[in-house]
Protein backbone atom coordinates (compact mmCIF):
# COMPACT_ATOMS: atom_id res chain seq x y z
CA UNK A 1 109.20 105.26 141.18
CA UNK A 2 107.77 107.95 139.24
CA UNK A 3 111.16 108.53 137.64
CA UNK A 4 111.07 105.12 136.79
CA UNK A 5 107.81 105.46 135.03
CA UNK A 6 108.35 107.75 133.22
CA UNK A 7 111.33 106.38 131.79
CA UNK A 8 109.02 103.53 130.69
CA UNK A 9 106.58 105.18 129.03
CA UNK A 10 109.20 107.26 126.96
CA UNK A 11 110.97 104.14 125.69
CA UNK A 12 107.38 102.39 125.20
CA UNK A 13 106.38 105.76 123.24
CA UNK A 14 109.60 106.31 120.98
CA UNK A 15 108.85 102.06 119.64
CA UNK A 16 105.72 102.80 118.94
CA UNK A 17 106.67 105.53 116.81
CA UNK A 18 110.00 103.56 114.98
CA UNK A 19 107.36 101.22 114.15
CA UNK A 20 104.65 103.52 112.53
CA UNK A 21 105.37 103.73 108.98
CA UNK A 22 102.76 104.96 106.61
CA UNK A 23 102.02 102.01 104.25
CA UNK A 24 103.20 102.47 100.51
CA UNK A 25 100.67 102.65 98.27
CA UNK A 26 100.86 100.72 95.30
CA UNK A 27 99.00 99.67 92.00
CA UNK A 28 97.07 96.43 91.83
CA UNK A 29 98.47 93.93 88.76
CA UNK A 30 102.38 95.66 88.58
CA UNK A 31 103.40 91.72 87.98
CA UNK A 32 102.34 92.38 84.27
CA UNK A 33 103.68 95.58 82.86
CA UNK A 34 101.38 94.88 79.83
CA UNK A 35 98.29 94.90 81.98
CA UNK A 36 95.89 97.21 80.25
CA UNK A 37 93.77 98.11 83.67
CA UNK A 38 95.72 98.88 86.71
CA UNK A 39 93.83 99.17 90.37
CA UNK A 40 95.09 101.27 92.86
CA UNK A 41 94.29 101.63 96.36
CA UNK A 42 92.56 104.68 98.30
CA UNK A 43 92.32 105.82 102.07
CA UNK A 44 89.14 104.09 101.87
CA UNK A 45 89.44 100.34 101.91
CA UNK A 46 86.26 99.18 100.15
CA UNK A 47 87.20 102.06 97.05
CA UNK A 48 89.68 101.75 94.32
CA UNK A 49 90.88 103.60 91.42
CA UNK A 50 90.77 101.68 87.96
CA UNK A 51 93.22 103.35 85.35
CA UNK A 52 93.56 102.45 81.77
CA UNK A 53 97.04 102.28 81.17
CA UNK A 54 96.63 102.60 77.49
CA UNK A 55 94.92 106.12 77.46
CA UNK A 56 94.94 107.37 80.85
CA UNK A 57 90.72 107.12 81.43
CA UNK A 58 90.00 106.65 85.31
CA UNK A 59 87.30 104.86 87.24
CA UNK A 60 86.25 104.76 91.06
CA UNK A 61 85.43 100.99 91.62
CA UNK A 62 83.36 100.97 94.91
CA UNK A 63 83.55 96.94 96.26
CA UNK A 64 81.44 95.21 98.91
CA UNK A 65 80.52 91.95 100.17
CA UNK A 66 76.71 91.91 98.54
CA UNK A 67 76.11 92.73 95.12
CA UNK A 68 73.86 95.73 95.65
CA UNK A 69 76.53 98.12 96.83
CA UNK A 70 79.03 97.76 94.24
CA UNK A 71 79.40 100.03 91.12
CA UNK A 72 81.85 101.61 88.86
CA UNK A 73 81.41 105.42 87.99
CA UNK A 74 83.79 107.19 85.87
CA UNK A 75 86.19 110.08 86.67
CA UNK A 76 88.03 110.78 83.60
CA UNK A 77 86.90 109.73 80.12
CA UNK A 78 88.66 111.88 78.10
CA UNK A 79 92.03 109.95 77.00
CA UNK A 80 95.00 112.06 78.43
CA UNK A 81 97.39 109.55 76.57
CA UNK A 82 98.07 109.96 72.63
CA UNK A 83 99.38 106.94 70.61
């Protein structure tokens, strides 16, 4: 019997595992590859990263349900892109 449950737990264990896969990240708006803004997601759910495409200036864009929590702060400002 114990033989037997353990035998069942192993097998239960080893699907779990096949069917962990660590979601890909990827960025927001890759439908238009002329899309100026691009939002990618973070670890946290409610925070996202805002790049401009054009220069390569970053934002954190912190969303929520009621108005009083959101805001945009800026990372980068300094264009890392040239032309």
């Amino acid at each position: 019997m114990k033989r037997r449950l353990i035998c069942l737990f192993i097998v239960c264990f080893i699907g779990v595992l096949a069917f962990c896969q660590e979601n890909q990240m990827t960025a927001l708006g890759q439908d238009n590859p002329s899309a100026s803004y691009r939002l990618f997601p973070t670890t946290n759910m409610w925070t996202f990263l805002k790049l401009n495409t054009e220069d390569g200036r970053i934002w954190q864009i912190q969303y929520s349900f009621n108005n009083e929590n959101r805001f945009e702060t800026y990372l980068n400002l300094i264009p890392l892109a040239t032309g």
